[in-house]
PDB file of N, CA and C in Angstrom:
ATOM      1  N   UNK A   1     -11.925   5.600 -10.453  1.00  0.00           N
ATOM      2  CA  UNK A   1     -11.589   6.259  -9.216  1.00  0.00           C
ATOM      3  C   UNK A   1     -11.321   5.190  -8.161  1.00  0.00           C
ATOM      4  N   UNK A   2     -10.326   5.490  -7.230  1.00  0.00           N
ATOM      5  CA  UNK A   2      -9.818   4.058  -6.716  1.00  0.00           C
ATOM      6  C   UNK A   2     -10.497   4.911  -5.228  1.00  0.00           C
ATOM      7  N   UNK A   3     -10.995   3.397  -4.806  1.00  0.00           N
ATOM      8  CA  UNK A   3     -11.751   4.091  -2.864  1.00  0.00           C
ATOM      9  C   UNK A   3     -10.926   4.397  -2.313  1.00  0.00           C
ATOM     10  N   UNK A   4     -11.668   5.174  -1.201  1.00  0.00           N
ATOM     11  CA  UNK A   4     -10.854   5.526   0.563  1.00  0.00           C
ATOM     12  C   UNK A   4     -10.260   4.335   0.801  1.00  0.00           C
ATOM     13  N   UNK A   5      -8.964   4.543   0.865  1.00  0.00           N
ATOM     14  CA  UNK A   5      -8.120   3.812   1.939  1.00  0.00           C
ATOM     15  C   UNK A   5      -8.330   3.507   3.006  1.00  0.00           C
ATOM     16  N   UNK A   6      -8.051   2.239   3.935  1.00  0.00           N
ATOM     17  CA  UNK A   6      -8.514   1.950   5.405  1.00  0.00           C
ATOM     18  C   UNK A   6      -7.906   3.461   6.015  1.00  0.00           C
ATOM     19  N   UNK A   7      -9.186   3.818   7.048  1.00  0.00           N
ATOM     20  CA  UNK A   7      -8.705   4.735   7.816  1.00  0.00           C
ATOM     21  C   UNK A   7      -7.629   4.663   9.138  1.00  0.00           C
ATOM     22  N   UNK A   8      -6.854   3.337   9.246  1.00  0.00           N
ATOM     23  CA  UNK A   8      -6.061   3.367  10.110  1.00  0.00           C
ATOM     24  C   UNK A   8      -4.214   4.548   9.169  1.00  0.00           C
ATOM     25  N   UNK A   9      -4.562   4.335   7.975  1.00  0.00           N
ATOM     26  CA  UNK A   9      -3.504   4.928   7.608  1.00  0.00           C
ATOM     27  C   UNK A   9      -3.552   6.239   7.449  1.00  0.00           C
ATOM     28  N   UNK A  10      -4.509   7.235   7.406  1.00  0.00           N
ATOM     29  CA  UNK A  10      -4.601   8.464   7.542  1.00  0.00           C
ATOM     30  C   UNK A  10      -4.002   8.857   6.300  1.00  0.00           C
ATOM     31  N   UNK A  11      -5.208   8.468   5.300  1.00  0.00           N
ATOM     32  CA  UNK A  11      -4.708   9.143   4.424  1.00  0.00           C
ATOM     33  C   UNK A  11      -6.092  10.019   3.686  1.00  0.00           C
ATOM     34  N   UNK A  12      -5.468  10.886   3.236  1.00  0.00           N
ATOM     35  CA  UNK A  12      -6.832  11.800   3.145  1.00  0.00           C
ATOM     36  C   UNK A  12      -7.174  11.463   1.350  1.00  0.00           C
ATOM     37  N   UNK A  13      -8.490  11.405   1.131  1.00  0.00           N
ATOM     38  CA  UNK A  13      -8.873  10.544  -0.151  1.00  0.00           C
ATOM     39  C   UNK A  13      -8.811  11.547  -1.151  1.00  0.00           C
ATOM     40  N   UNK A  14      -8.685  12.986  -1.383  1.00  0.00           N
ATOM     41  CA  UNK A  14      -8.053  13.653  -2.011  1.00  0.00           C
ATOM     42  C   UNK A  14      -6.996  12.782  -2.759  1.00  0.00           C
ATOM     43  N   UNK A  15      -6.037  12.709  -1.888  1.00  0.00           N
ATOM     44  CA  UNK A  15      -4.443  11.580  -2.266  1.00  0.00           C
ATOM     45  C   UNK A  15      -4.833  11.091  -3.479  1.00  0.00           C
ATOM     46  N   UNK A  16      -5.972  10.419  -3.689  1.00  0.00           N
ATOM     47  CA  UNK A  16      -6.350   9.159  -4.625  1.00  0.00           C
ATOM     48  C   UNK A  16      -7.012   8.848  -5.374  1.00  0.00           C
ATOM     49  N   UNK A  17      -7.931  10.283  -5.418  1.00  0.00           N
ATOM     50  CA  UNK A  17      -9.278  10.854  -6.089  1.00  0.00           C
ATOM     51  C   UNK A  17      -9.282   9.995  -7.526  1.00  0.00           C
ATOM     52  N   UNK A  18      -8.817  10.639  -7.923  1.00  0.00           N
ATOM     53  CA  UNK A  18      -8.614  10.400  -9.648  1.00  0.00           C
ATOM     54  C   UNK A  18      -7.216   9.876 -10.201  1.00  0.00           C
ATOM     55  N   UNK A  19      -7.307   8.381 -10.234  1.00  0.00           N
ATOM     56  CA  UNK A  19      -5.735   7.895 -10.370  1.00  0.00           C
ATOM     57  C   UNK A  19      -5.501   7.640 -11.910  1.00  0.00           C
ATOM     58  N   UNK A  20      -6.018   8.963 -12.636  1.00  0.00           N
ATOM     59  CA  UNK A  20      -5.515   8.947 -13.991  1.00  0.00           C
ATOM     60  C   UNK A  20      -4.792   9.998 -14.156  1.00  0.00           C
ATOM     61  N   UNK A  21      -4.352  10.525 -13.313  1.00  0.00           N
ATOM     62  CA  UNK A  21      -2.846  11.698 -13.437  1.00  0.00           C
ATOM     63  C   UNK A  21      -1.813  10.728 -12.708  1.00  0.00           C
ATOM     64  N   UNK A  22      -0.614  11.122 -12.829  1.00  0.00           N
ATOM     65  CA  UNK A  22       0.700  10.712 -12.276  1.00  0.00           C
ATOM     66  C   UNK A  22       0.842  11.286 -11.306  1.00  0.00           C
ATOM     67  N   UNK A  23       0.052  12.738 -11.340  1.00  0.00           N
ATOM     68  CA  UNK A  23       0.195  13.324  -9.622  1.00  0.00           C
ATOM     69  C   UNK A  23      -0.484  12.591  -8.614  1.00  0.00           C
ATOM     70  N   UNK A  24      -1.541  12.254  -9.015  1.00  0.00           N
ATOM     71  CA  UNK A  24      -2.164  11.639  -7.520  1.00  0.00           C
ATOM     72  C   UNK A  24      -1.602  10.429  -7.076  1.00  0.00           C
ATOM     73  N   UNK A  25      -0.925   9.576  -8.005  1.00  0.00           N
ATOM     74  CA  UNK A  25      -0.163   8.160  -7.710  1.00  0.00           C
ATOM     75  C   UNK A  25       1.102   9.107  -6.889  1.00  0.00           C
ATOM     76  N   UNK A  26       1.912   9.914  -7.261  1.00  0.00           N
ATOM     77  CA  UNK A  26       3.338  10.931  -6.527  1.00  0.00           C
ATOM     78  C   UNK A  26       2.745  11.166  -5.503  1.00  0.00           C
ATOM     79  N   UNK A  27       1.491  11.722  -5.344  1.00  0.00           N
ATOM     80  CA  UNK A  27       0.862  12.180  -3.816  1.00  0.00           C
ATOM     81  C   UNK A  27       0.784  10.923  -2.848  1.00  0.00           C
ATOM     82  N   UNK A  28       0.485  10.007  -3.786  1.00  0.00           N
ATOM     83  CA  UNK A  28      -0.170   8.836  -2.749  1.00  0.00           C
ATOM     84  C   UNK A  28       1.085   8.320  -1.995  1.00  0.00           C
ATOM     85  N   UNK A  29       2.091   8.246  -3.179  1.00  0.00           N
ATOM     86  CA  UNK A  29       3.589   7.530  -2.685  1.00  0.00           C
ATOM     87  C   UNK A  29       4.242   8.736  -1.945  1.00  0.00           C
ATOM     88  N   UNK A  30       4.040   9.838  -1.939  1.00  0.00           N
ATOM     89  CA  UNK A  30       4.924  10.620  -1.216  1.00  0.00           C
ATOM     90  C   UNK A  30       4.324  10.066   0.606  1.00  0.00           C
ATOM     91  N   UNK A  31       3.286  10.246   0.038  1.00  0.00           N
ATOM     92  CA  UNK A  31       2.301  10.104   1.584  1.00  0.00           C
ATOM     93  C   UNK A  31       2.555   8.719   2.624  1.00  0.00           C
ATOM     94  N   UNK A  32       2.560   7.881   1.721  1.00  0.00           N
ATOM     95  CA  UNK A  32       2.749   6.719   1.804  1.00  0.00           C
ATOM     96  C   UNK A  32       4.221   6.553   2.472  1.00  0.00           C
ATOM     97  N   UNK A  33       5.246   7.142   1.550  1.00  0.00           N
ATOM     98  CA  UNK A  33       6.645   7.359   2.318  1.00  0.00           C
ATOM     99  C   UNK A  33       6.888   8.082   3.252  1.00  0.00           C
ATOM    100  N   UNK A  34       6.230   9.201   3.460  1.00  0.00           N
ATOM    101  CA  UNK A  34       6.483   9.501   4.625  1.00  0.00           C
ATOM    102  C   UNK A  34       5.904   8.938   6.089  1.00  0.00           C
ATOM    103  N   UNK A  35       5.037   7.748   6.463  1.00  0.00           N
ATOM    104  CA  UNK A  35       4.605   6.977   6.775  1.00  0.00           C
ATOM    105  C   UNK A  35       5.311   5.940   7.898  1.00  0.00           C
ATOM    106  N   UNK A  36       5.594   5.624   8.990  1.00  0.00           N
ATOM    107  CA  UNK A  36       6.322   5.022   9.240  1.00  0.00           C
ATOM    108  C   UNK A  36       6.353   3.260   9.117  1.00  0.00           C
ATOM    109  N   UNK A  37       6.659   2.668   8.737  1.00  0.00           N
ATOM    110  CA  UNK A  37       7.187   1.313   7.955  1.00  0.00           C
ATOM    111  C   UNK A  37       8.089   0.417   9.158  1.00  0.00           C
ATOM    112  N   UNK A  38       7.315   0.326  10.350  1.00  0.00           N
ATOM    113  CA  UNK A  38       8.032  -0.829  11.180  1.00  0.00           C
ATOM    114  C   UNK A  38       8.134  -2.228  11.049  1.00  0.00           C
ATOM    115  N   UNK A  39       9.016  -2.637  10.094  1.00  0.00           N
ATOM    116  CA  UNK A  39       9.398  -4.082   9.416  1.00  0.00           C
ATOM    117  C   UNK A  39       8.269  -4.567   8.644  1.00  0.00           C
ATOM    118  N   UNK A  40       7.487  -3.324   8.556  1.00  0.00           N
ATOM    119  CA  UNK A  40       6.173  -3.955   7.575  1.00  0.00           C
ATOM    120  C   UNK A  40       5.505  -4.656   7.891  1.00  0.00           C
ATOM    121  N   UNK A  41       5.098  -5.138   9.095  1.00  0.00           N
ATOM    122  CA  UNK A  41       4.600  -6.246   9.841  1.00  0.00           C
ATOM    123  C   UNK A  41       3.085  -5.850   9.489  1.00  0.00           C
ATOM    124  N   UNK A  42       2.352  -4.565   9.081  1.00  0.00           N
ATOM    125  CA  UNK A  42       1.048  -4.847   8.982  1.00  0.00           C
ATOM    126  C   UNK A  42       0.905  -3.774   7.716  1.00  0.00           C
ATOM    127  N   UNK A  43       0.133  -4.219   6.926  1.00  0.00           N
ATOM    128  CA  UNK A  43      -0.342  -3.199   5.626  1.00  0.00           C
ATOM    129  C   UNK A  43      -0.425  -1.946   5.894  1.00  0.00           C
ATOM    130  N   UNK A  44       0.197  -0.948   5.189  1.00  0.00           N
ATOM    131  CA  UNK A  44      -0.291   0.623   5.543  1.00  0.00           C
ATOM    132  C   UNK A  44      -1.638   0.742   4.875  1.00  0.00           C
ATOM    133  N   UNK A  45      -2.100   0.065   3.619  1.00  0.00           N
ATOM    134  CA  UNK A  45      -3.646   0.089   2.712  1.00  0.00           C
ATOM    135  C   UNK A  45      -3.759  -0.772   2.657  1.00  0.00           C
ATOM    136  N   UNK A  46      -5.388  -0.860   2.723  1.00  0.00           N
ATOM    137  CA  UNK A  46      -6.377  -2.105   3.123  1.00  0.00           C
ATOM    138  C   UNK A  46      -6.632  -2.519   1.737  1.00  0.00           C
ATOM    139  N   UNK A  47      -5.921  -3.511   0.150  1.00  0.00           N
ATOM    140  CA  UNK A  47      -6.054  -3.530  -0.785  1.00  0.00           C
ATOM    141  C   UNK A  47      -7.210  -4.342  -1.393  1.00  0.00           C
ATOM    142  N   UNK A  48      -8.000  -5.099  -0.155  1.00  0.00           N
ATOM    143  CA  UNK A  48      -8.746  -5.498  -0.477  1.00  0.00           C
ATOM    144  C   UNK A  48     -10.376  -5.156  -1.262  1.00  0.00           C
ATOM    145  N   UNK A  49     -10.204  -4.231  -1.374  1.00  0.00           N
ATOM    146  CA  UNK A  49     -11.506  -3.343  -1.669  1.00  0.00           C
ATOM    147  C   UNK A  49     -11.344  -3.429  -2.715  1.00  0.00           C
ATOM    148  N   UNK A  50      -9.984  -2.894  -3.703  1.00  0.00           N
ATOM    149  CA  UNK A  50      -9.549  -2.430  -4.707  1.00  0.00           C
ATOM    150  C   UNK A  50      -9.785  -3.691  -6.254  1.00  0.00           C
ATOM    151  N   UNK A  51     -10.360  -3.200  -6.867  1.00  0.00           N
ATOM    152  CA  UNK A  51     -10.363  -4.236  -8.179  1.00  0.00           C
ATOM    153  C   UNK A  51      -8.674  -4.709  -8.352  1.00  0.00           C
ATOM    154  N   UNK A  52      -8.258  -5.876  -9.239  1.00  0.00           N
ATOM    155  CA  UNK A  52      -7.308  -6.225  -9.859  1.00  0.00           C
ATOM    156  C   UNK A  52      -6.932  -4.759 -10.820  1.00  0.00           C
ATOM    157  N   UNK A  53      -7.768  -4.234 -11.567  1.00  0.00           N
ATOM    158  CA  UNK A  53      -7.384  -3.098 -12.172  1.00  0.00           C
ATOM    159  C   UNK A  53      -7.072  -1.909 -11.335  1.00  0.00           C
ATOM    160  N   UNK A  54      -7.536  -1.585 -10.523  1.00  0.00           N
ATOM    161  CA  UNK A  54      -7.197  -0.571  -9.450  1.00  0.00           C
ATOM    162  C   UNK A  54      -6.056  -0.902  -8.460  1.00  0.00           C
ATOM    163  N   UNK A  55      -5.601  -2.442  -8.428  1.00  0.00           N
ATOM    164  CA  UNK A  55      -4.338  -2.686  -7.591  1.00  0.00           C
ATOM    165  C   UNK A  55      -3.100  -2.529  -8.694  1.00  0.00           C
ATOM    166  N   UNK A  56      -3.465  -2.714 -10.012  1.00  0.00           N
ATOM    167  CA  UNK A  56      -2.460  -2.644 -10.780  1.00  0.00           C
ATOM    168  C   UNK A  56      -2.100  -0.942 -11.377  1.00  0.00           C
ATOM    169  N   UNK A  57      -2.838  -0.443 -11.516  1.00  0.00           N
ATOM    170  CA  UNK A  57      -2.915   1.241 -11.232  1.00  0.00           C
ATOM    171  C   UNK A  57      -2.321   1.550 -10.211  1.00  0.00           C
ATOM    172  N   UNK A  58      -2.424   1.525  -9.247  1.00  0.00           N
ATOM    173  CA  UNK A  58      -1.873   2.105  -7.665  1.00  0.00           C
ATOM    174  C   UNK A  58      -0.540   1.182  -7.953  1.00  0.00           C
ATOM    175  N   UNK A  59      -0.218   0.417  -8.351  1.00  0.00           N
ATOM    176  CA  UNK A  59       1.160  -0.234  -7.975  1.00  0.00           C
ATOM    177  C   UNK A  59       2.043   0.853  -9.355  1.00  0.00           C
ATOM    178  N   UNK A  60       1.261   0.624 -10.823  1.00  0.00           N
ATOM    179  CA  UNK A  60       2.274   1.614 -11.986  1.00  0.00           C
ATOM    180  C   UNK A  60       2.053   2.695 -11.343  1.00  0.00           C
ATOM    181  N   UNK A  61       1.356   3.699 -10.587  1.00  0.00           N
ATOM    182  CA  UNK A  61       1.547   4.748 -10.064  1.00  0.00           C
ATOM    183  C   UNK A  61       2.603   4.765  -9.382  1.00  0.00           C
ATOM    184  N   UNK A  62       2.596   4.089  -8.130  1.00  0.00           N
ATOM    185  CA  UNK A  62       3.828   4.230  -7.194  1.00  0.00           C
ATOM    186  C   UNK A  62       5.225   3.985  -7.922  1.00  0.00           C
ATOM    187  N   UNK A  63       4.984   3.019  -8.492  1.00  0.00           N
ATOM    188  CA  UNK A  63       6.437   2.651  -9.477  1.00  0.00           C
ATOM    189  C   UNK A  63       6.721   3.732 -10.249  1.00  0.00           C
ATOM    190  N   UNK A  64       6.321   4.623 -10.785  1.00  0.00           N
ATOM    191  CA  UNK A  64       6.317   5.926 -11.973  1.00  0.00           C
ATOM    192  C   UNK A  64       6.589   6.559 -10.362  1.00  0.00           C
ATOM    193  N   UNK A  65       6.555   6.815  -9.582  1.00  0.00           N
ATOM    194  CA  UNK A  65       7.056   7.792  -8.753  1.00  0.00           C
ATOM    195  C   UNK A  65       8.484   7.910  -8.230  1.00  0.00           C
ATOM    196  N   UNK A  66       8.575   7.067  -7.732  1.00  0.00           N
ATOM    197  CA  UNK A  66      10.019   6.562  -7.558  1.00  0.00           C
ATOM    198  C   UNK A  66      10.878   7.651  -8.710  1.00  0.00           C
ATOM    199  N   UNK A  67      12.354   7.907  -8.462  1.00  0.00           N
ATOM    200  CA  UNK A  67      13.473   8.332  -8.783  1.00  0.00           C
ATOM    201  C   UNK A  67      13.826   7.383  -9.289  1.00  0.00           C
ATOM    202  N   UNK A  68      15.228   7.383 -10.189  1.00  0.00           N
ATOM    203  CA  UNK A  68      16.053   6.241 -10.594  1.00  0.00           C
ATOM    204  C   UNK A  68      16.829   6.146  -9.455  1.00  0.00           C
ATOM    205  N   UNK A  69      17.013   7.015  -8.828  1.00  0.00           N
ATOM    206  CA  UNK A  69      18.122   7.126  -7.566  1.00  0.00           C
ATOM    207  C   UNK A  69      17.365   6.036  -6.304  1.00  0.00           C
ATOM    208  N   UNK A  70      16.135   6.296  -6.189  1.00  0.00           N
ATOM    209  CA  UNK A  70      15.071   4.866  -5.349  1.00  0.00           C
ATOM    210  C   UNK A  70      15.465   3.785  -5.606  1.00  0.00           C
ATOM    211  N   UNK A  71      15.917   3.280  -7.113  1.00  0.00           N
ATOM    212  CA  UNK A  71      16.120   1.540  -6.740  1.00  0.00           C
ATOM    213  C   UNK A  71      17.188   0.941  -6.963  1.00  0.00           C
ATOM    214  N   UNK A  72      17.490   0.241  -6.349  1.00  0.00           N
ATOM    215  CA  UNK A  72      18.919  -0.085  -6.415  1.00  0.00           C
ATOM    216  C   UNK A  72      19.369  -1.019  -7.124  1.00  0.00           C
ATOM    217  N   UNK A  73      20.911  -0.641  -7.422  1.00  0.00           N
ATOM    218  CA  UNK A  73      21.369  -2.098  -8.862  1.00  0.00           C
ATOM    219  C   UNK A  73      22.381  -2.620  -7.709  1.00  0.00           C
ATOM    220  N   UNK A  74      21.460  -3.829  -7.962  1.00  0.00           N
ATOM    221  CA  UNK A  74      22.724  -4.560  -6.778  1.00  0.00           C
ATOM    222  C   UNK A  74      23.607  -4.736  -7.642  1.00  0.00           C
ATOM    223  N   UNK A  75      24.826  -5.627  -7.364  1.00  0.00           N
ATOM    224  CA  UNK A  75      26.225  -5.969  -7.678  1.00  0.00           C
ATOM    225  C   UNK A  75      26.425  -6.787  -8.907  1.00  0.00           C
ATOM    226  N   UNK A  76      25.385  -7.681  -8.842  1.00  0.00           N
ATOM    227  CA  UNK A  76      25.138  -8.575  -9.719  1.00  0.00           C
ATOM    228  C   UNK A  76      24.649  -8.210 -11.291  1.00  0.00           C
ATOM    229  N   UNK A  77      23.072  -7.280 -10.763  1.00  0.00           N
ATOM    230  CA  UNK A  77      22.589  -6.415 -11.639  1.00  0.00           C
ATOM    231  C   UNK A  77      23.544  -5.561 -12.460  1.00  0.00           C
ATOM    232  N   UNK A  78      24.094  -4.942 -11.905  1.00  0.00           N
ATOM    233  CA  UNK A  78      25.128  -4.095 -12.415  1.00  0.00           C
ATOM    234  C   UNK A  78      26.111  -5.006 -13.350  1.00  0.00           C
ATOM    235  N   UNK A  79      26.950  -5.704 -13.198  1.00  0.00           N
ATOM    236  CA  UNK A  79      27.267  -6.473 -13.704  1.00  0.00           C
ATOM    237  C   UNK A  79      26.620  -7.070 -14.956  1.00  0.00           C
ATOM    238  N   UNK A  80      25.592  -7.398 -15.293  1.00  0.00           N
ATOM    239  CA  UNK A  80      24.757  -7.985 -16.445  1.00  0.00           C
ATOM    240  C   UNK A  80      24.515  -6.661 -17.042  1.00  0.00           C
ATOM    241  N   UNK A  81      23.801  -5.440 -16.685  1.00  0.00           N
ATOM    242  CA  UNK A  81      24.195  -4.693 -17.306  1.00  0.00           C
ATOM    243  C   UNK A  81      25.444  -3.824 -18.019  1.00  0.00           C
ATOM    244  N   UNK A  82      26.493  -4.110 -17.181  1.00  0.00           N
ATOM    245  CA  UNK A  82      27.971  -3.820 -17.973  1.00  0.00           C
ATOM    246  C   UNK A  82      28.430  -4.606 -19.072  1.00  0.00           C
ATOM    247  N   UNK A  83      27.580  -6.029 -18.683  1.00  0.00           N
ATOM    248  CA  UNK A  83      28.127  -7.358 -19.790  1.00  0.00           C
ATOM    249  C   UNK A  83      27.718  -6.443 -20.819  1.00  0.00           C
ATOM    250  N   UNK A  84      25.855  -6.333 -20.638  1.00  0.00           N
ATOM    251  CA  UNK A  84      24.929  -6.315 -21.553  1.00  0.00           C
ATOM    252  C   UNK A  84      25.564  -5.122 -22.361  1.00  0.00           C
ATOM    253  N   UNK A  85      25.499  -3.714 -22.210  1.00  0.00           N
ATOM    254  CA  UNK A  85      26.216  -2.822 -22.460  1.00  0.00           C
ATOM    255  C   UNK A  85      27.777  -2.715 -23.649  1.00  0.00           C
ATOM    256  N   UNK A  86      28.558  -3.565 -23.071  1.00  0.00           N
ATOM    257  CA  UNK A  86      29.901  -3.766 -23.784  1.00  0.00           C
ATOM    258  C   UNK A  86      29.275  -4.882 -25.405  1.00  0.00           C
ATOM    259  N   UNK A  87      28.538  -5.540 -24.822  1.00  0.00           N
ATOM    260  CA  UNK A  87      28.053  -6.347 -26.229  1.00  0.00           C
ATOM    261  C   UNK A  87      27.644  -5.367 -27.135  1.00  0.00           C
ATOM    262  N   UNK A  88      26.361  -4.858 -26.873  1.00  0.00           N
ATOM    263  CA  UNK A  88      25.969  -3.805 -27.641  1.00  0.00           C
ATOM    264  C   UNK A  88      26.925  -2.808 -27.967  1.00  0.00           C
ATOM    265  N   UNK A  89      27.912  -2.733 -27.344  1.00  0.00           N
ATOM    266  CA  UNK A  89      28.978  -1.604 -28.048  1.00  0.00           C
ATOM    267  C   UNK A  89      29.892  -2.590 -29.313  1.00  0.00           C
ATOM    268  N   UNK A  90      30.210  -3.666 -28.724  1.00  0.00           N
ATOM    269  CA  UNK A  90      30.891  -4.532 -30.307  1.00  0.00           C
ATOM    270  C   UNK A  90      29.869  -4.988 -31.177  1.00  0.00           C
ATOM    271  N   UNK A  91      28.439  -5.104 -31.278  1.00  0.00           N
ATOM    272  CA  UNK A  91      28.150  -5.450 -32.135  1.00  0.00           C
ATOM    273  C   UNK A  91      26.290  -4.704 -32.189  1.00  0.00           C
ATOM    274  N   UNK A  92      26.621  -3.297 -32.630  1.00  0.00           N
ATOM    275  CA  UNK A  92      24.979  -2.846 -32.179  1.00  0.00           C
ATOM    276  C   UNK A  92      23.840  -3.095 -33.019  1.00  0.00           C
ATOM    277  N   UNK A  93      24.244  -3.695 -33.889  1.00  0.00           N
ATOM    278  CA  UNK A  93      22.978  -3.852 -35.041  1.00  0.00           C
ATOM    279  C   UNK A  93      22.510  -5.703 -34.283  1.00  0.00           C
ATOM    280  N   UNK A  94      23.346  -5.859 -33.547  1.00  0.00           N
ATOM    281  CA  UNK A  94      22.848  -7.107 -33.266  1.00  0.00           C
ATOM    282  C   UNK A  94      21.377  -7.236 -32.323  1.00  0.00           C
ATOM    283  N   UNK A  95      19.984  -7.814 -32.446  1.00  0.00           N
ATOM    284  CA  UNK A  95      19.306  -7.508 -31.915  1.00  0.00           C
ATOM    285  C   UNK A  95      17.700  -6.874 -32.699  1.00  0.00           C
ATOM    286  N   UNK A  96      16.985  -6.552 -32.191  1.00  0.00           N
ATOM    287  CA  UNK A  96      15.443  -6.324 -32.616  1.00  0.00           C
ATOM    288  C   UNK A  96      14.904  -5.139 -31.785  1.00  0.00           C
ATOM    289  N   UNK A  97      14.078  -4.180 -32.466  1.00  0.00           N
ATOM    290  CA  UNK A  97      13.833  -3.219 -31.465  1.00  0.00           C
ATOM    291  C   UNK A  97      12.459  -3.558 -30.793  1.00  0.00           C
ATOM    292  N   UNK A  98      12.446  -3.233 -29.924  1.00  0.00           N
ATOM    293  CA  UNK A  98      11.720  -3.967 -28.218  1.00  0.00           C
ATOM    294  C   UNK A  98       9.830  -3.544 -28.284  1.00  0.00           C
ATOM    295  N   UNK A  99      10.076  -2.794 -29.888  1.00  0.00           N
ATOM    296  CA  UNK A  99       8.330  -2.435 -30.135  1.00  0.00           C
ATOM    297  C   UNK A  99       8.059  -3.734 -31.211  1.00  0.00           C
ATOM    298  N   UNK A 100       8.923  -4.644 -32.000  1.00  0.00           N
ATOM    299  CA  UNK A 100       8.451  -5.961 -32.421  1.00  0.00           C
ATOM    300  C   UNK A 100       8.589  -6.774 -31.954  1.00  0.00           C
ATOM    301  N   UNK A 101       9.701  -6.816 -31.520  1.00  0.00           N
ATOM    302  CA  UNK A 101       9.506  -8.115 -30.057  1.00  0.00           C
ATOM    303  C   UNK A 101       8.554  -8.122 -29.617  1.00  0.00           C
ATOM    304  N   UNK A 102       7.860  -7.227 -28.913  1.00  0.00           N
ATOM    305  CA  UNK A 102       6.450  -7.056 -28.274  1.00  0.00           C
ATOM    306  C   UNK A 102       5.909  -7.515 -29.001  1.00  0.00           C
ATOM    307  N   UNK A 103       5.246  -6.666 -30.226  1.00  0.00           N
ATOM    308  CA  UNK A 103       4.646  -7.119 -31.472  1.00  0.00           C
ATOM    309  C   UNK A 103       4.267  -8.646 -31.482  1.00  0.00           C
ATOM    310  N   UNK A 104       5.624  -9.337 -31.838  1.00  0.00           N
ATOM    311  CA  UNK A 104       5.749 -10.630 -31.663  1.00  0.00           C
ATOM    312  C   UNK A 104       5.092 -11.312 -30.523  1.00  0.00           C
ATOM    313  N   UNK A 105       5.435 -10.883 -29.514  1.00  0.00           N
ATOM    314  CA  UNK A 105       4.705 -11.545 -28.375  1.00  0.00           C
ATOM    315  C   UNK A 105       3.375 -11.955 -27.989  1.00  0.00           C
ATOM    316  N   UNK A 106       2.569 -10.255 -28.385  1.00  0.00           N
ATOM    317  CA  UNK A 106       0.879 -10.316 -28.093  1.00  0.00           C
ATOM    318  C   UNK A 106       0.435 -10.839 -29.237  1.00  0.00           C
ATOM    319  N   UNK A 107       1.088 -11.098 -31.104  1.00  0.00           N
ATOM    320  CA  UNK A 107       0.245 -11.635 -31.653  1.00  0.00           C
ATOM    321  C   UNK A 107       0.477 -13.361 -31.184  1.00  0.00           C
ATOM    322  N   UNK A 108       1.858 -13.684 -30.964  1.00  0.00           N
ATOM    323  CA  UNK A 108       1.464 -15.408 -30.066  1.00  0.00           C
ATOM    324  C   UNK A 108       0.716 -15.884 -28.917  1.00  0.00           C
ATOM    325  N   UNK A 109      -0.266 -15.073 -28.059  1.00  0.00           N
ATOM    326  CA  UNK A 109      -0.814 -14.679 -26.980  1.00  0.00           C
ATOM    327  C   UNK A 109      -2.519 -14.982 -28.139  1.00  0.00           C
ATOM    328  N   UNK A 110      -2.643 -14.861 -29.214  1.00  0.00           N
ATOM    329  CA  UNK A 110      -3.605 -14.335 -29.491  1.00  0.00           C
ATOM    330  C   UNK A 110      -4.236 -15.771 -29.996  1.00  0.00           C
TER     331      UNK A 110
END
């Protein structure tokens, strides 16, 4: 269960109760967005309270909230993905699927 938020942000701890649903991370970020954000100059949540595991929870929450329409492909991005895209169309067997790669990864980690 992740704590009360600093009370300068008014957020009611309901919001945050139990951050093992996807709703309460959507509640928190809806709340959060509707919020006003003047150049960000001071934290809307006081994250200091929060474990490393509870900052990384509240951050995959907010991120799982978001739309695809929320983030943007800049110009560039877009681009590497069109490269990326057209490759995989001339040659699709080329490549490894992204659950052994992983695989691969955490047993060299180990």
């Amino acid at each position: 269960m992740l704590p009360k938020p600093a009370k300068r942000v008014g957020l009611d701890p309901k919001d945050i109760q139990s951050s093992s649903s996807r709703s309460n991370g959507v509640r928190l970020a809806e709340r959060l967005r509707s919020t006003e954000i003047p150049g960000m100059s001071s934290p809307l949540f006081d994250f200091s309270h929060l474990s490393p595991e509870e900052r990384i929870q509240l951050a995959e929450e907010l991120w799982d909230s978001l739309l695809p329409t929320d983030v943007p492909v800049t110009e560039d991005l877009g681009a590497e993905l069109d490269r990326r895209l057209e490759r995989h169309r001339k040659d699709p067997d080329r490549g490894r699927p992204a659950e052994d790669v992983l695989r691969d990864i955490e047993q060299r980690g180990r």
